[in-house]
N, C-alpha and C. Protein backbone atom coordinates (compact mmCIF):
# COMPACT_ATOMS: atom_id res chain seq x y z
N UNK A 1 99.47 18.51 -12.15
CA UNK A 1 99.52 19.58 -13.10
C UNK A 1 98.39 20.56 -12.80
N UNK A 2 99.06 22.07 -12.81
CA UNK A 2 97.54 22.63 -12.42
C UNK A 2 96.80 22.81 -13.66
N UNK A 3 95.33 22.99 -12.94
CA UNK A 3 94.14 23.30 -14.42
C UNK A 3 94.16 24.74 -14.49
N UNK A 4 94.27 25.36 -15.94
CA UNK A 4 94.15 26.59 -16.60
C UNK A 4 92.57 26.70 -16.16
N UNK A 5 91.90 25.77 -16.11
CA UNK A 5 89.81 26.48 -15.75
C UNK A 5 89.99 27.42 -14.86
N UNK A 6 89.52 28.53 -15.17
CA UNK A 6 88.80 29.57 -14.52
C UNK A 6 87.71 29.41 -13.54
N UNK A 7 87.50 29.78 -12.31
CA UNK A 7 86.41 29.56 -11.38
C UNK A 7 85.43 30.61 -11.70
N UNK A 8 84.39 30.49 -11.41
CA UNK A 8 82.87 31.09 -11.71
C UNK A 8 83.86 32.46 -10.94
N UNK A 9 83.93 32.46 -9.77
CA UNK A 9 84.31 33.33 -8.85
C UNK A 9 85.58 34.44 -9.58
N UNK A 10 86.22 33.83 -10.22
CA UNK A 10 87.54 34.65 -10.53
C UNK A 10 86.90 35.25 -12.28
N UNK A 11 85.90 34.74 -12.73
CA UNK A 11 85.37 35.00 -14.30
C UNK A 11 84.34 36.42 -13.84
N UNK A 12 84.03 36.33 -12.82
CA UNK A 12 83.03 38.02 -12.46
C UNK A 12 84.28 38.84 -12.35
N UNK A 13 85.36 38.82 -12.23
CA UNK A 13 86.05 40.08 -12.00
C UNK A 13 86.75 40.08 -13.77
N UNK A 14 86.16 39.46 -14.28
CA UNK A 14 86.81 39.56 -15.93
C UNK A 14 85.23 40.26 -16.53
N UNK A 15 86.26 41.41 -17.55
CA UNK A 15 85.39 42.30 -18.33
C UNK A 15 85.02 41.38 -19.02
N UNK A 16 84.20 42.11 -20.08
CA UNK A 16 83.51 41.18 -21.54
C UNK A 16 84.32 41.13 -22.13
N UNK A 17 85.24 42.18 -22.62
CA UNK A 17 86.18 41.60 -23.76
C UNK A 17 87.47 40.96 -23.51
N UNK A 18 87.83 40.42 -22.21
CA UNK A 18 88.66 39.74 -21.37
C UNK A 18 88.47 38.12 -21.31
N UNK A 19 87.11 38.59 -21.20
CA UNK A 19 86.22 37.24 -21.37
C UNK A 19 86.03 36.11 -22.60
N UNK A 20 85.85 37.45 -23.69
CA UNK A 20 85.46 37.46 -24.72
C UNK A 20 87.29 36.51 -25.63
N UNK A 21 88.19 37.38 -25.38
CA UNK A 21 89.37 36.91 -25.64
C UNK A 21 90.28 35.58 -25.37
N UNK A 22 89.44 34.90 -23.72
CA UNK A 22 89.92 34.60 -23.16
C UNK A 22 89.06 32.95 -24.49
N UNK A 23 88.33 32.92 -24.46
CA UNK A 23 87.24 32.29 -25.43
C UNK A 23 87.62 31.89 -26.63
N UNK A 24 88.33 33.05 -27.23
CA UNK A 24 89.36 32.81 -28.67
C UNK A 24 90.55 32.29 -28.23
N UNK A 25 90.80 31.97 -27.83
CA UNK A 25 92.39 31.35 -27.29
C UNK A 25 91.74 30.13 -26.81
N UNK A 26 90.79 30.07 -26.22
CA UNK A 26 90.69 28.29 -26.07
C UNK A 26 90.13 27.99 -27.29
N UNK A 27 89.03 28.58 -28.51
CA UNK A 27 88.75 27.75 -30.03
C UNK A 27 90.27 27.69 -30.67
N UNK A 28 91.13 28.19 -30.09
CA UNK A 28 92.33 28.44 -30.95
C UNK A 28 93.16 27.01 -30.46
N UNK A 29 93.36 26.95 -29.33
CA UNK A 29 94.23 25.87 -28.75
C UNK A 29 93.22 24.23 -28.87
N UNK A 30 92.15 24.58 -29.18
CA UNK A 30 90.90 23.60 -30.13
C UNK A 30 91.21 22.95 -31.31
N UNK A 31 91.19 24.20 -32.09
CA UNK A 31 91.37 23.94 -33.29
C UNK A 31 92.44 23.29 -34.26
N UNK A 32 93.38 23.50 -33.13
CA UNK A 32 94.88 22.65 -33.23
C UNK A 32 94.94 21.43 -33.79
N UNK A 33 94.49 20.88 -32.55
CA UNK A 33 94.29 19.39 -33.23
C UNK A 33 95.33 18.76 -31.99
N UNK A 34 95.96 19.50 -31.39
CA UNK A 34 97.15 19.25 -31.15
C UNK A 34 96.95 18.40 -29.56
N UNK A 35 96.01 18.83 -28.72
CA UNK A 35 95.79 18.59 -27.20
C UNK A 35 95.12 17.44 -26.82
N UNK A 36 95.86 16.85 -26.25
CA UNK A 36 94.79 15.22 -25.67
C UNK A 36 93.31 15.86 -25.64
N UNK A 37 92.55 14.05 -25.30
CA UNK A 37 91.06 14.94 -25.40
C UNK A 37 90.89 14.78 -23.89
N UNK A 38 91.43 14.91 -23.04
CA UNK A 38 91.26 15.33 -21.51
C UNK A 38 91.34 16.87 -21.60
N UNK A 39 92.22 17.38 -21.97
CA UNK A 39 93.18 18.46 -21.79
C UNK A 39 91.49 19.14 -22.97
N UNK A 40 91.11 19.08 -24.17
CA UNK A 40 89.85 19.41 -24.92
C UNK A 40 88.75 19.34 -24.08
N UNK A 41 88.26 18.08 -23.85
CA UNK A 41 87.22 18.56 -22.35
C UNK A 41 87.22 19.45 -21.43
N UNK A 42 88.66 20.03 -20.65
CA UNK A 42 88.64 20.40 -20.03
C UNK A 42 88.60 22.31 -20.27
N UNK A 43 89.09 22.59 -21.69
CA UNK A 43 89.42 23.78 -22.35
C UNK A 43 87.47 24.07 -22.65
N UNK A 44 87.24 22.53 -23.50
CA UNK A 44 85.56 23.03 -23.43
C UNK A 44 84.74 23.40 -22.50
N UNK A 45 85.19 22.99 -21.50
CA UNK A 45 84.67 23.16 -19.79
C UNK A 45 84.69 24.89 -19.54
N UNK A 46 85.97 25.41 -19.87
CA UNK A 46 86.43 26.66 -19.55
C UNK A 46 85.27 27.30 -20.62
N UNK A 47 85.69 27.27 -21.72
CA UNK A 47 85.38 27.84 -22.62
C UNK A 47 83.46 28.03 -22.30
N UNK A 48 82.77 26.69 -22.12
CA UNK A 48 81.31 27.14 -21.75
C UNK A 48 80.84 28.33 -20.71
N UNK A 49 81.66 27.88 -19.37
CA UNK A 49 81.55 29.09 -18.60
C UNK A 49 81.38 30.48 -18.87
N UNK A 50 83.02 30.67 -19.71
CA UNK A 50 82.85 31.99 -20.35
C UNK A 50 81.68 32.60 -21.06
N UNK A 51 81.10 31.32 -22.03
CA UNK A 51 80.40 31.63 -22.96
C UNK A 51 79.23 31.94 -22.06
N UNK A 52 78.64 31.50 -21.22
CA UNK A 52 77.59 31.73 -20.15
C UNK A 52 77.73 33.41 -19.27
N UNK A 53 79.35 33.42 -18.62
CA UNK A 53 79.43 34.48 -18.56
C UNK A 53 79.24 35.84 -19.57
N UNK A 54 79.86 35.39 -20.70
CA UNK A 54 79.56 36.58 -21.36
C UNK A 54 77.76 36.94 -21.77
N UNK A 55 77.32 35.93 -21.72
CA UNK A 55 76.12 35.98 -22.21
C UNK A 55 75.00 36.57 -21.21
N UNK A 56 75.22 36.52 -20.16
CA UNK A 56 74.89 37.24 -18.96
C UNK A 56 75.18 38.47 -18.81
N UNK A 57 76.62 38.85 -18.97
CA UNK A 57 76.92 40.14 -19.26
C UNK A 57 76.47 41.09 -20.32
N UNK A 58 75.91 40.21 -21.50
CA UNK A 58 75.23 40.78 -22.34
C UNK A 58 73.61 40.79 -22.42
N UNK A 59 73.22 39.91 -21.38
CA UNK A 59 71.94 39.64 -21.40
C UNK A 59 71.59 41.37 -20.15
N UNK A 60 72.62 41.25 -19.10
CA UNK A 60 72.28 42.96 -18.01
C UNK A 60 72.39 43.91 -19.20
N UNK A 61 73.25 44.03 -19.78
CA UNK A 61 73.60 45.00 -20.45
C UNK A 61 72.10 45.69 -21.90
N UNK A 62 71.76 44.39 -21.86
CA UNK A 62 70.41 44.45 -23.12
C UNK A 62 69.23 45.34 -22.20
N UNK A 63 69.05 44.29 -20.59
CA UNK A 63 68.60 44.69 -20.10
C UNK A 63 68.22 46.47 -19.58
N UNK A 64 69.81 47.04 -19.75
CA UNK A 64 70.23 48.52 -18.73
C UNK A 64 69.55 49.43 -20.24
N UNK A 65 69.63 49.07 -21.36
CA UNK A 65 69.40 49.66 -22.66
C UNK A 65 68.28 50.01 -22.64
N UNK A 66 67.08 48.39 -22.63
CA UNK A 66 66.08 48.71 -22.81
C UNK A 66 65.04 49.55 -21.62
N UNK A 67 65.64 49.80 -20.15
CA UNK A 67 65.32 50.38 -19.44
C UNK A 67 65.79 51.86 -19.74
N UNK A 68 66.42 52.44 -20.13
CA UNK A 68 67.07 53.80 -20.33
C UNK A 68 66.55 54.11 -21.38
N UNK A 69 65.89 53.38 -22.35
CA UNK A 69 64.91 53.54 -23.78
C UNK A 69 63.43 53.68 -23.30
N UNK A 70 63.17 52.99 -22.32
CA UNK A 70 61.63 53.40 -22.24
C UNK A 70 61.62 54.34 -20.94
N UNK A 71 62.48 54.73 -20.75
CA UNK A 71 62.50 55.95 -19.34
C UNK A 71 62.59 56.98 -20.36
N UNK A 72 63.34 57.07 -21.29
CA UNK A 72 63.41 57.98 -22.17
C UNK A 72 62.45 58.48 -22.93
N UNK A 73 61.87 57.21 -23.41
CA UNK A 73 60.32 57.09 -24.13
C UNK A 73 59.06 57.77 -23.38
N UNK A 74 59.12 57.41 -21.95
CA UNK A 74 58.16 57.60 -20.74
C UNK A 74 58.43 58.97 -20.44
N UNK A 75 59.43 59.54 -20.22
CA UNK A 75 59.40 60.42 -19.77
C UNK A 75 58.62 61.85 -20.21
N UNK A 76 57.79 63.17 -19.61
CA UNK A 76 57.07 63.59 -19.78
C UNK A 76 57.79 64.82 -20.72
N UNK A 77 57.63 65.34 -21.70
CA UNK A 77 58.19 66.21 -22.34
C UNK A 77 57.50 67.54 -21.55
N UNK A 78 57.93 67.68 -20.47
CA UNK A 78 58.04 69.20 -20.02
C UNK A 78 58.55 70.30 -20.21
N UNK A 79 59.80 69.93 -20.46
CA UNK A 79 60.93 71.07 -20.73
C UNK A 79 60.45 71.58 -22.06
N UNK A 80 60.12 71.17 -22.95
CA UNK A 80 59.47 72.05 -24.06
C UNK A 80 57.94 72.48 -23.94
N UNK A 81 58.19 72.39 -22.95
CA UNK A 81 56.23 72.96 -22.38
C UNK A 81 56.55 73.69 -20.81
N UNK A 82 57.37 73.91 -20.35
CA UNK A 82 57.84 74.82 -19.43
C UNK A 82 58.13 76.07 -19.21
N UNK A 83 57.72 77.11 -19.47
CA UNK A 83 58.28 78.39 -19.70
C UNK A 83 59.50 78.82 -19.44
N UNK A 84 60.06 78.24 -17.92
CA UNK A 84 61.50 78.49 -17.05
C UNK A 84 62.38 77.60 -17.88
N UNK A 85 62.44 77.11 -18.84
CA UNK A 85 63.16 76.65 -19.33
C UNK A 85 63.65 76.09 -20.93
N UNK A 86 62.19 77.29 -21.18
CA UNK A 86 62.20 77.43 -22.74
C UNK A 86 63.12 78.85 -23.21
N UNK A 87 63.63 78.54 -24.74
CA UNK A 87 64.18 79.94 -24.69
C UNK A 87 63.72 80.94 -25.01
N UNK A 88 64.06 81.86 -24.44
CA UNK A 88 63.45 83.27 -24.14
C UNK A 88 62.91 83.54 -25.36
N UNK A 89 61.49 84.51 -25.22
CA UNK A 89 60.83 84.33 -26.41
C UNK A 89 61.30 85.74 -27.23
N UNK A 90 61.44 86.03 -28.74
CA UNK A 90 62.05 86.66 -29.51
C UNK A 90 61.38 88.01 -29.43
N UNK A 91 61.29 89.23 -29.45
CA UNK A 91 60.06 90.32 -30.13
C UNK A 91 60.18 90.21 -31.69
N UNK A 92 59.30 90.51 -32.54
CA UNK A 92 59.11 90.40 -33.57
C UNK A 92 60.01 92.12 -34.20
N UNK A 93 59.59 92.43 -33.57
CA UNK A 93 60.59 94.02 -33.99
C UNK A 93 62.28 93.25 -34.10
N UNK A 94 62.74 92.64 -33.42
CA UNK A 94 64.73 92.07 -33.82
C UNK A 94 64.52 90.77 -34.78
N UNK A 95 63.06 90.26 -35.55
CA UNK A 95 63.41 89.67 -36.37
C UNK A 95 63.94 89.96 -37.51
N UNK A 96 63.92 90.86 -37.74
CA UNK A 96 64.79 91.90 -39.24
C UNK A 96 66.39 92.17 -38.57
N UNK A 97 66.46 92.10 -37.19
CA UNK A 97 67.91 92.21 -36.81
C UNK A 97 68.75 91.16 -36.85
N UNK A 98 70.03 91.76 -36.89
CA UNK A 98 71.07 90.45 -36.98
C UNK A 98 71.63 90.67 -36.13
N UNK A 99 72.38 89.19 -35.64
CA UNK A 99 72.79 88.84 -34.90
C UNK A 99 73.71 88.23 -34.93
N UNK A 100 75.02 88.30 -34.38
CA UNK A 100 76.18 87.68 -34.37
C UNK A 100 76.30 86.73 -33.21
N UNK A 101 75.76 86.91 -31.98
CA UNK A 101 76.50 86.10 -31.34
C UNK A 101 74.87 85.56 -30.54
């Protein structure tokens, strides 16, 4: 009979929520009651992997955040201290003017 387990190898080309799904369908076929406990070992078997995979996938992903938060944080606020790229400065004579566009 073949085994439904997933290989480490074939679980990297599964997204998170593929993953994630794949996870609810084995607590589901669990929860039954219904499956020898070979056939339960072996669903728990699957099911850890995933849970490892996803948790990895969420552990890079925490990772890519908190790097793009402190690059963000780090980064030097120039552009509001740049002249070439501040906006053009107003004369005080068109502050009584209006402006439409």
């Amino acid at each position: 009979m073949p085994s439904k387990k997933k290989s480490t190898d074939s679980d990297t080309q599964l997204g998170f929520e593929d993953a994630l799904s794949q996870i609810e369908e084995i607590v589901e076929s669990m929860e039954n009651g219904e499956l020898p406990l070979e056939d339960l070992v072996k669903q728990y078997e699957s099911g850890s992997e995933l849970l490892k995979y996803c948790e990895n996938l969420l552990s890079s992903a925490r990772q890519r955040i908190e790097l793009i938060t402190l690059a963000n944080r780090d980064e030097p606020e120039t552009s509001s201290n740049n002249p070439s790229q501040a906006p053009p400065a107003r004369d005080s004579k068109d502050d009584n003017d209006i402006s439409l566009f």
